[in-house]
C-alpha atoms as a PDB file:
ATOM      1  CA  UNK A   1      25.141 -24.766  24.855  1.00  0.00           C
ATOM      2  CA  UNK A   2      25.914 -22.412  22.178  1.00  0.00           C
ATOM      3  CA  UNK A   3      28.444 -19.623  22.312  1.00  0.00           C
ATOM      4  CA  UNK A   4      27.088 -15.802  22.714  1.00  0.00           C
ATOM      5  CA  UNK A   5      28.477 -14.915  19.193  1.00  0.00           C
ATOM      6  CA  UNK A   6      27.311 -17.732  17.600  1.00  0.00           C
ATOM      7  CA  UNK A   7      23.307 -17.643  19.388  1.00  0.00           C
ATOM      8  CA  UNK A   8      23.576 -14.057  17.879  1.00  0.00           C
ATOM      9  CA  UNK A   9      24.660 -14.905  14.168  1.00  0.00           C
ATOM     10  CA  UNK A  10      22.017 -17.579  14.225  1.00  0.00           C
ATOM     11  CA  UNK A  11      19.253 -14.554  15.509  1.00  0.00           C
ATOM     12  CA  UNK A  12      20.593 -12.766  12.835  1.00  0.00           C
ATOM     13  CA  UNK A  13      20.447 -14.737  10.094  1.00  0.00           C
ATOM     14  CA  UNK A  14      16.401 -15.449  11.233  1.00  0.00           C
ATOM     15  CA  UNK A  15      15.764 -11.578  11.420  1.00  0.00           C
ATOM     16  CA  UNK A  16      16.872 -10.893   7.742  1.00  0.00           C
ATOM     17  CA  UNK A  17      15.503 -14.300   6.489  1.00  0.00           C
ATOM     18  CA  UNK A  18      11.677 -13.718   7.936  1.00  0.00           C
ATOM     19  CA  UNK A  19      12.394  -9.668   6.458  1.00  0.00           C
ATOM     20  CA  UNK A  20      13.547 -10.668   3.161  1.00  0.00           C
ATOM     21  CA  UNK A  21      10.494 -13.056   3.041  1.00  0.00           C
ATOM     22  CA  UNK A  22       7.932 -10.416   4.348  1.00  0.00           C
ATOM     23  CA  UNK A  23       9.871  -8.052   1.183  1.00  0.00           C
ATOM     24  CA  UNK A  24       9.350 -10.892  -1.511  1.00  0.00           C
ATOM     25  CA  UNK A  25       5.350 -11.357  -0.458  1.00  0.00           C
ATOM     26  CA  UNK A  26       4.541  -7.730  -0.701  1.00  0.00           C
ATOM     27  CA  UNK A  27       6.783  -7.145  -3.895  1.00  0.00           C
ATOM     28  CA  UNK A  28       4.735 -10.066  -5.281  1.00  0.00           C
ATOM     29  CA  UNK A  29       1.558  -8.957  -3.947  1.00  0.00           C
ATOM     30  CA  UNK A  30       1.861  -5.503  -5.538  1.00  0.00           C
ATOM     31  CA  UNK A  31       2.892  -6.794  -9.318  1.00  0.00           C
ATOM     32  CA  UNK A  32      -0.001  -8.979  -9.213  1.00  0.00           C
ATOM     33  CA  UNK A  33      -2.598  -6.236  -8.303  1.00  0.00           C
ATOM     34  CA  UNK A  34      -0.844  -3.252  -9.266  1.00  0.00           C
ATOM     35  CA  UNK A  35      -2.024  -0.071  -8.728  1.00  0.00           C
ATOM     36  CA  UNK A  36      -5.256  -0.521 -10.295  1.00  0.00           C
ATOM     37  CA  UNK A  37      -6.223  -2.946  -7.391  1.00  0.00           C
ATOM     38  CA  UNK A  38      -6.341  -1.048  -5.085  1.00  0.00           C
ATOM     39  CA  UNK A  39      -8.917   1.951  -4.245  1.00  0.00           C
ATOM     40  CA  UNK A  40      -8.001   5.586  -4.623  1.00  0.00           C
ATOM     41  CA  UNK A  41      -8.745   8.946  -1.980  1.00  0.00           C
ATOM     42  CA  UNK A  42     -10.461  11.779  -4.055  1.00  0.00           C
ATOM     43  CA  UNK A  43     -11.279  15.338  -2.498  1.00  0.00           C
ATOM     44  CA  UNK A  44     -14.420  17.308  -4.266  1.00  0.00           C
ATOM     45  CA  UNK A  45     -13.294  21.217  -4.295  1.00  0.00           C
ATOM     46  CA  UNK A  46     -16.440  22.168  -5.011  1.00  0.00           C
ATOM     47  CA  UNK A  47     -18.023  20.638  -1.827  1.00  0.00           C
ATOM     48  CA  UNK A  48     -14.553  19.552   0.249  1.00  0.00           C
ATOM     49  CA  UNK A  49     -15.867  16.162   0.962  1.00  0.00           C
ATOM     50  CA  UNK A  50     -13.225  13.534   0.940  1.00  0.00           C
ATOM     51  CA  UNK A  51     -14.195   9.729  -0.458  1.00  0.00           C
ATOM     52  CA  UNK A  52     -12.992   6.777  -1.967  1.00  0.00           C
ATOM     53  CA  UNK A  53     -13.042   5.409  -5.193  1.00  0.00           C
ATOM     54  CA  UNK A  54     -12.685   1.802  -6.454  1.00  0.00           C
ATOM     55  CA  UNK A  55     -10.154   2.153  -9.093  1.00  0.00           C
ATOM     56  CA  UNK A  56      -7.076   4.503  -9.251  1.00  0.00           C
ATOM     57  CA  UNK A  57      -6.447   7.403 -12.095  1.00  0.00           C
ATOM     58  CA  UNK A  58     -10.192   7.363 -13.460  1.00  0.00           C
ATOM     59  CA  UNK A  59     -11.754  10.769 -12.313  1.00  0.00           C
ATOM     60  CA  UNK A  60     -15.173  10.005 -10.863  1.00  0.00           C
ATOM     61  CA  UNK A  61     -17.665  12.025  -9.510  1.00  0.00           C
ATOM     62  CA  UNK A  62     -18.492  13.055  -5.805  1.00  0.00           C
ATOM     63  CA  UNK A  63     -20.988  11.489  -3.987  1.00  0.00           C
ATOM     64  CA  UNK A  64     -22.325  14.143  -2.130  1.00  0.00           C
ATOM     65  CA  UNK A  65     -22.758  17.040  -5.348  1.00  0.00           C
ATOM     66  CA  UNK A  66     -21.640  14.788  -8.318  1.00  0.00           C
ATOM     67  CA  UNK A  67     -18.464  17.035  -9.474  1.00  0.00           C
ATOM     68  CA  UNK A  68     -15.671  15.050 -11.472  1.00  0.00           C
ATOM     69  CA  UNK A  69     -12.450  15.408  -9.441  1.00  0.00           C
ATOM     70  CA  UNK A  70      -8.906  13.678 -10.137  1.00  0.00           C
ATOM     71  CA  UNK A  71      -7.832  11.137  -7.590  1.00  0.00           C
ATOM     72  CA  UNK A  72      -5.298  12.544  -4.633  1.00  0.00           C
ATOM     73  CA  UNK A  73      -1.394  11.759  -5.221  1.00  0.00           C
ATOM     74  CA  UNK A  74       0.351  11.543  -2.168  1.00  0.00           C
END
């Protein structure tokens, strides 16, 4: 059987392996799509309805009174 020290050296080294893997995917995953993949949140201030968009920085219009409005920045 393993020492203590060494069991938890070997848990460890698993933990930051499987997190710098989980780091690479998404870091791949988002210079691949970019932010253009993926869809934006837009509020209407004419009407105060809140909706998505497809695409990210375009401004597009509201679906329930058809005002242009910029995408939300968080």
């Amino acid at each position: 059987m393993f020492p203590l020290s060494t069991g938890m050296a070997v848990l460890a080294g698993l933990s930051l392996g499987v997190l710098g893997m989980l780091w690479a995917f998404y870091e791949r995953r988002e210079r691949r799509g970019g932010a253009a993949a993926r869809p934006s949140a837009h509020h209407c201030v004419r009407c105060d309805a809140v909706y998505g968009a497809p695409r990210a920085g375009a401004d597009t219009p509201c679906p329930r009174c058809g005002h242009l409005n910029r995408a939300l920045r968080f």
